[in-house]
Each structure stands twice: as C-alpha cells, then as structure tokens.
C-alpha atoms as a PDB file:
ATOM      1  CA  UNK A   1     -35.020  -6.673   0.863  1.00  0.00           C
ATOM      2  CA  UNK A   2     -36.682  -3.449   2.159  1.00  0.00           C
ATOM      3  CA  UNK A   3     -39.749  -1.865   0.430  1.00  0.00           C
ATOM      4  CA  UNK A   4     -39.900   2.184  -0.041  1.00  0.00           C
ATOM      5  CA  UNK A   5     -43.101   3.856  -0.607  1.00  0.00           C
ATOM      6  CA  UNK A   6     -43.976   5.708  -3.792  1.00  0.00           C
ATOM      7  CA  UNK A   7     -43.192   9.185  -2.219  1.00  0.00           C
ATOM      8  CA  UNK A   8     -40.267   8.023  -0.527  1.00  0.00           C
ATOM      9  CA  UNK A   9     -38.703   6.217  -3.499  1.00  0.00           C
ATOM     10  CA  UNK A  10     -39.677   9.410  -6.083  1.00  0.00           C
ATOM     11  CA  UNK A  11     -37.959  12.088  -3.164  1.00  0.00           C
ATOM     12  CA  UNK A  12     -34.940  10.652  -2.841  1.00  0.00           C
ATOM     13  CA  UNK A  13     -34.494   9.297  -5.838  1.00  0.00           C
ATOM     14  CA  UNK A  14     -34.609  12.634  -7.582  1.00  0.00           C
ATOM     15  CA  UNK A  15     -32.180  13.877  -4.761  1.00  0.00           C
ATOM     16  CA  UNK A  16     -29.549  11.267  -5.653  1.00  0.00           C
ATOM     17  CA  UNK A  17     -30.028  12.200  -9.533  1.00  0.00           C
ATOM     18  CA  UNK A  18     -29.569  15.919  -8.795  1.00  0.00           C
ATOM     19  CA  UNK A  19     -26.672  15.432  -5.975  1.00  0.00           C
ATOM     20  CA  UNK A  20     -24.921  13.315  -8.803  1.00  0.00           C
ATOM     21  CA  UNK A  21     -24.115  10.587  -6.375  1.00  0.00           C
ATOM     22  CA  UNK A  22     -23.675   8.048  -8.863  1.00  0.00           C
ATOM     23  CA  UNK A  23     -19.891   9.417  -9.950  1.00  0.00           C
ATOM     24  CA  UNK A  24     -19.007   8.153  -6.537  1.00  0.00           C
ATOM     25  CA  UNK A  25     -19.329   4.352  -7.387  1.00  0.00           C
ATOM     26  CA  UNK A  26     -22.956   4.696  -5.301  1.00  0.00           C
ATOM     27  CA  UNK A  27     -26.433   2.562  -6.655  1.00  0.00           C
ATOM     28  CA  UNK A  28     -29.931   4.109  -5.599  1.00  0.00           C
ATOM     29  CA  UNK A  29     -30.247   0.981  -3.358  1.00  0.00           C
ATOM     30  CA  UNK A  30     -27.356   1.681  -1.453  1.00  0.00           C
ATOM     31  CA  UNK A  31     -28.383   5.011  -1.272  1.00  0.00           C
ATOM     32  CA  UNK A  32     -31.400   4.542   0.185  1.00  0.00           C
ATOM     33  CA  UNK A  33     -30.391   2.663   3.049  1.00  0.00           C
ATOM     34  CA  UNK A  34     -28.260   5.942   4.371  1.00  0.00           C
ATOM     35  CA  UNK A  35     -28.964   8.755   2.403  1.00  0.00           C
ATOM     36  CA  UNK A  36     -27.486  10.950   5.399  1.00  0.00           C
ATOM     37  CA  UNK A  37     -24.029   9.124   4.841  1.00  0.00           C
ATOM     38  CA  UNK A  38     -24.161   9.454   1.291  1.00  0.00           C
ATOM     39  CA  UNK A  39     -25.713  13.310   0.804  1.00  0.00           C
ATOM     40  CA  UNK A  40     -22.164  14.046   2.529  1.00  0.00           C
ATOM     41  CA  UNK A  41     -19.999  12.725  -0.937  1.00  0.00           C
ATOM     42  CA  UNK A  42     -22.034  15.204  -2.993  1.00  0.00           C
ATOM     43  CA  UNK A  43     -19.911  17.490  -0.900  1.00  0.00           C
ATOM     44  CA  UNK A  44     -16.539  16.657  -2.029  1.00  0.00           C
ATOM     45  CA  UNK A  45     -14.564  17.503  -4.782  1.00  0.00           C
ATOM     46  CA  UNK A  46     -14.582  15.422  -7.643  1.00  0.00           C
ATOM     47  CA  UNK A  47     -11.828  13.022  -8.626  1.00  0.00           C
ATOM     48  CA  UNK A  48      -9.326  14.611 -10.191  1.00  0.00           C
ATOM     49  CA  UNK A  49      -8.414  14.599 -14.296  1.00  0.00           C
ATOM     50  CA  UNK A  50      -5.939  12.692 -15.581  1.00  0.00           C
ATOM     51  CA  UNK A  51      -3.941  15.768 -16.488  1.00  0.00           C
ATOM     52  CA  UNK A  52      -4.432  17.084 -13.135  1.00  0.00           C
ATOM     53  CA  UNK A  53      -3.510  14.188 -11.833  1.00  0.00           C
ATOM     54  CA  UNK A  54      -0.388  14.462 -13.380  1.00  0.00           C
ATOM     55  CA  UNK A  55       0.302  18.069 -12.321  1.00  0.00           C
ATOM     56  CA  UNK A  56      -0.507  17.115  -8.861  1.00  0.00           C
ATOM     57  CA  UNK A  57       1.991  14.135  -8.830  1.00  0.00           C
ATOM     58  CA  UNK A  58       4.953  16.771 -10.442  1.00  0.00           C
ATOM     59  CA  UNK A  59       4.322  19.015  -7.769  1.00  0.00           C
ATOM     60  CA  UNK A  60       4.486  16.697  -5.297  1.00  0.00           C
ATOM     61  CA  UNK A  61       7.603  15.080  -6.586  1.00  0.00           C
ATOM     62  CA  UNK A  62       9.373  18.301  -6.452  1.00  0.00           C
ATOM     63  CA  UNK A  63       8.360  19.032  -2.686  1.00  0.00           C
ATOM     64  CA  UNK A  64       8.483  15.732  -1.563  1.00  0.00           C
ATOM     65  CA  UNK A  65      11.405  13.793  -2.801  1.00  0.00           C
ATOM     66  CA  UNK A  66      14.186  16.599  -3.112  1.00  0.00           C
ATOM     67  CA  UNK A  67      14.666  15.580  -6.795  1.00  0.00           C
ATOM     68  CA  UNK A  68      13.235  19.587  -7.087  1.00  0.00           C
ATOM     69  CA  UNK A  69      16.742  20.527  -6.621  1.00  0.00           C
ATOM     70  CA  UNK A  70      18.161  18.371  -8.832  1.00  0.00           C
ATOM     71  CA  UNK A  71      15.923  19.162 -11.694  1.00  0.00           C
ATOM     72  CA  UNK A  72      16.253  23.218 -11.504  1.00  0.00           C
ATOM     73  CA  UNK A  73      19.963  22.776 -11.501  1.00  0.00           C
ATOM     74  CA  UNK A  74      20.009  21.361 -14.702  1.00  0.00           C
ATOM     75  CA  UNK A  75      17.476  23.798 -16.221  1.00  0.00           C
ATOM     76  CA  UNK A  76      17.747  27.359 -15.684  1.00  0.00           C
ATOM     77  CA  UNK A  77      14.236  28.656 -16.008  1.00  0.00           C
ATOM     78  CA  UNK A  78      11.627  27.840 -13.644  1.00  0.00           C
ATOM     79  CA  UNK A  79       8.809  27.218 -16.414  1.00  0.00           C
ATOM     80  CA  UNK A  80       6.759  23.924 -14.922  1.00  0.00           C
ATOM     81  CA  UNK A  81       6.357  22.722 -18.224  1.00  0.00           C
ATOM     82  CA  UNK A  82      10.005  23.259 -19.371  1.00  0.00           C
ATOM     83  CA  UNK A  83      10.824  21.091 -16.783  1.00  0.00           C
ATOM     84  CA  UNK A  84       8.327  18.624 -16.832  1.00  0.00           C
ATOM     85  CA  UNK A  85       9.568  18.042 -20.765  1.00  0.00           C
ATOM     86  CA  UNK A  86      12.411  16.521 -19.268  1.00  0.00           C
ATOM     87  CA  UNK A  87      10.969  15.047 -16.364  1.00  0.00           C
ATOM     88  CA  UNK A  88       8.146  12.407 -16.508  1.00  0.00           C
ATOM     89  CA  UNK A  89       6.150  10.987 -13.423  1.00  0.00           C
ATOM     90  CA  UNK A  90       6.047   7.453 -15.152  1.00  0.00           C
ATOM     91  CA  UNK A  91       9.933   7.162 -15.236  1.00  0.00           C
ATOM     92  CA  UNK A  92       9.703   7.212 -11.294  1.00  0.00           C
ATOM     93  CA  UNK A  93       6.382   5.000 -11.008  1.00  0.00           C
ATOM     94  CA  UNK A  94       8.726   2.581 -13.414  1.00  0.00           C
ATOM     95  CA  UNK A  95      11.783   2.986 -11.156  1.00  0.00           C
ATOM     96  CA  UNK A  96       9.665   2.084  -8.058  1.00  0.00           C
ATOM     97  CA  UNK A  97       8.046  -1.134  -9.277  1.00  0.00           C
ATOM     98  CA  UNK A  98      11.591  -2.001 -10.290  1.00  0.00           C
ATOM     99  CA  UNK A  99      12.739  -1.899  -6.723  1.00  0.00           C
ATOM    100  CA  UNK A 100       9.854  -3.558  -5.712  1.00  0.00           C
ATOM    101  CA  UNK A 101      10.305  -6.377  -8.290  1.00  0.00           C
ATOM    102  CA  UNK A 102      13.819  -6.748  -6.623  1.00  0.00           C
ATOM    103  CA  UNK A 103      12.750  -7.055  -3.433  1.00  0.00           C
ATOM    104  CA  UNK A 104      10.287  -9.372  -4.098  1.00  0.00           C
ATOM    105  CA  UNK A 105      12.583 -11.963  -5.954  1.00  0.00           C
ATOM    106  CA  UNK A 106      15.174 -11.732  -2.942  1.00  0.00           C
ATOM    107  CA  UNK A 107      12.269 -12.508  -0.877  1.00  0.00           C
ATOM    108  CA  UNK A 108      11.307 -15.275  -3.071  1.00  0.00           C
ATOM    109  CA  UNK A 109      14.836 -17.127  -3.075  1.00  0.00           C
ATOM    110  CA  UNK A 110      14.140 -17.636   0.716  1.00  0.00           C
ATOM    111  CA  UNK A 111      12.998 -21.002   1.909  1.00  0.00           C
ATOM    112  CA  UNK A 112       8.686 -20.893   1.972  1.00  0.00           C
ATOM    113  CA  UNK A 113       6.586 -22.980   4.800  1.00  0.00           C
ATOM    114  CA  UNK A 114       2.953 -22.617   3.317  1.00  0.00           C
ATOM    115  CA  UNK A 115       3.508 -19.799   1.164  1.00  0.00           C
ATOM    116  CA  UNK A 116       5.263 -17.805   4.112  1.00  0.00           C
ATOM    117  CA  UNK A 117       9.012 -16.878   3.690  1.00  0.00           C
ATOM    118  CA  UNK A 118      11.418 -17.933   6.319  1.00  0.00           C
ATOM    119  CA  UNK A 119      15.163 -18.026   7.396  1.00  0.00           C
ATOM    120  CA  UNK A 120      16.355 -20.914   8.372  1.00  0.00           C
ATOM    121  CA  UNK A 121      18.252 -20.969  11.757  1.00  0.00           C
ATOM    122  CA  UNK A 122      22.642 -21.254  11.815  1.00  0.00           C
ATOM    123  CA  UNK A 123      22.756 -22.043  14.835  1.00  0.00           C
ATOM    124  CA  UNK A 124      21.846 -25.941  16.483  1.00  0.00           C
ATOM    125  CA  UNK A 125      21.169 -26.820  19.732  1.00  0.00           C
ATOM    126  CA  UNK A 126      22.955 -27.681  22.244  1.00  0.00           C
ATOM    127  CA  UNK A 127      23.486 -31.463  22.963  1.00  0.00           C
ATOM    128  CA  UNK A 128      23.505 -32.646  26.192  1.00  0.00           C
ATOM    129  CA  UNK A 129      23.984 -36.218  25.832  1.00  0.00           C
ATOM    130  CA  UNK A 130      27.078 -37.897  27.880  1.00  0.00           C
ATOM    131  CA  UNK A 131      29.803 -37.686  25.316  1.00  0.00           C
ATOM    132  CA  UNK A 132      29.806 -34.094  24.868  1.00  0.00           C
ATOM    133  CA  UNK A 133      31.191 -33.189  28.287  1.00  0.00           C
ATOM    134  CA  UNK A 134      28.389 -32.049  29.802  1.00  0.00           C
ATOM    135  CA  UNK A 135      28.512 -30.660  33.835  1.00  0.00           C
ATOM    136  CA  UNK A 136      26.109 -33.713  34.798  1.00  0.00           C
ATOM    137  CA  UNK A 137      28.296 -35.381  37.821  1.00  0.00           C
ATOM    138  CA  UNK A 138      25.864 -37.528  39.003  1.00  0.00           C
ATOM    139  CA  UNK A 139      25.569 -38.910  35.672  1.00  0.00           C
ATOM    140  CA  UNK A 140      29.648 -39.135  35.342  1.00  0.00           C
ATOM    141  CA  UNK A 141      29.525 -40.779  38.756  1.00  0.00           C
ATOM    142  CA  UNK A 142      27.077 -43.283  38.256  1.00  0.00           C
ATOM    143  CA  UNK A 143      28.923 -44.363  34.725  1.00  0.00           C
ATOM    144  CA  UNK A 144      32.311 -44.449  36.822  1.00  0.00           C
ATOM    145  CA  UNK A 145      31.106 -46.520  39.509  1.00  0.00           C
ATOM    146  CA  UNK A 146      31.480 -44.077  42.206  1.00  0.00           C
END
C-alpha cells in the first residue's frame, strides 16, 4: 500500500472532487496511482440519458439496418416521434435475443466433449486388414504360398 503526503493527498484529492471523476466508476485510490491517465476521462462526454439513449439507438436503426425505408413508407410524415410511436427499439433488442436463443439451442442439441460442442465425423476409416482387398501383394503372396 503506498503512503501520500498531506499536501499531496489534499491537491489531488480536491482535483478528483472538482474533475468529477467519480461518475466514471473511478475511487481516489485508483486515482492516485495515475492521475495523468485519469484527468483525461474528465474530458469526455458523459454517458448518455436513458432517453438519449433511446434517440441515439432510433437513429441508428434507421441508418443502419435499412428498416428506415420500410418505416417512412408506411407513414407519410417524417415527424421522429410519429414514427417512433409505431416503432420501438425493444421490439428489435427482443427479436435479436430470439435469434440468439435459437442458435444457441441448435448448438446445444450437438454432441458436447467437456462443455465444447462437436460434430461427430460420417465418414470411417479406411480398413486395411486382408479381407477387404487391399493392394498388399506381398501379403496376398505370402498367404497363397507363392
């Protein structure tokens, strides 16, 4: 455990309170360590609101997923929130851990070795013992008596 002195503790610990490091997920002891490191997330933007958060994920469903065109053909006007009434971001969240819960139970009917999923082979090896023909002369001549 390091020890700070008395000036160094009171300095920066007034600079994390006023740089509002804390709303980061940051303590005053990790802070300490690298102040450097961490005087650089009292730079960035906050974390977004949950509304915004919801805006943001609209907006990018309508540039990202070509569902945009889908969605102003069936309303005329090109109000956001006329068209998010009809629209909601959880729907697709719900349809995508759907598909994932699919996927997951076709990998689950698989055979498992230790937890790991596997396909068992179709094919078996080839068998080269005498009675299957094989192009071992020497072997056919000795059995013949040659």
């Amino acid at each position: 455990m390091r020890t700070y002195s008395d000036e160094h503790l009171e300095y920066y610990a007034d600079r994390f309170i006023r740089l509002w490091i804390a709303r980061h997920g940051v303590n005053l002891a990790q802070y300490l360590i690298n102040p450097a490191q961490f005087e650089r997330l009292a730079l960035e933007p906050e974390p977004l609101l949950p509304v915004q958060e919801a805006a943001v994920l609209r907006i990018w469903q309508r540039w990202d997923t070509g569902l945009a065109a889908i969605s102003e053909q069936n309303s005329d006007s090109d109000d956001i929130e006329a068209q998010a009434g009809s629209w909601d971001w959880r729907d697709l969240i719900e349809q995508w851990r759907d598909e994932v819960a699919q996927s997951e139970r076709e990998v689950c009917q698989l055979s498992q070795r230790n937890g790991a999923a596997f396909e068992p082979m179709r094919h078996h090896r080839h068998n080269r013992g005498m009675n299957r023909g094989t192009s071992n002369f020497v072997r056919k001549q000795a059995r013949k008596g040659a």
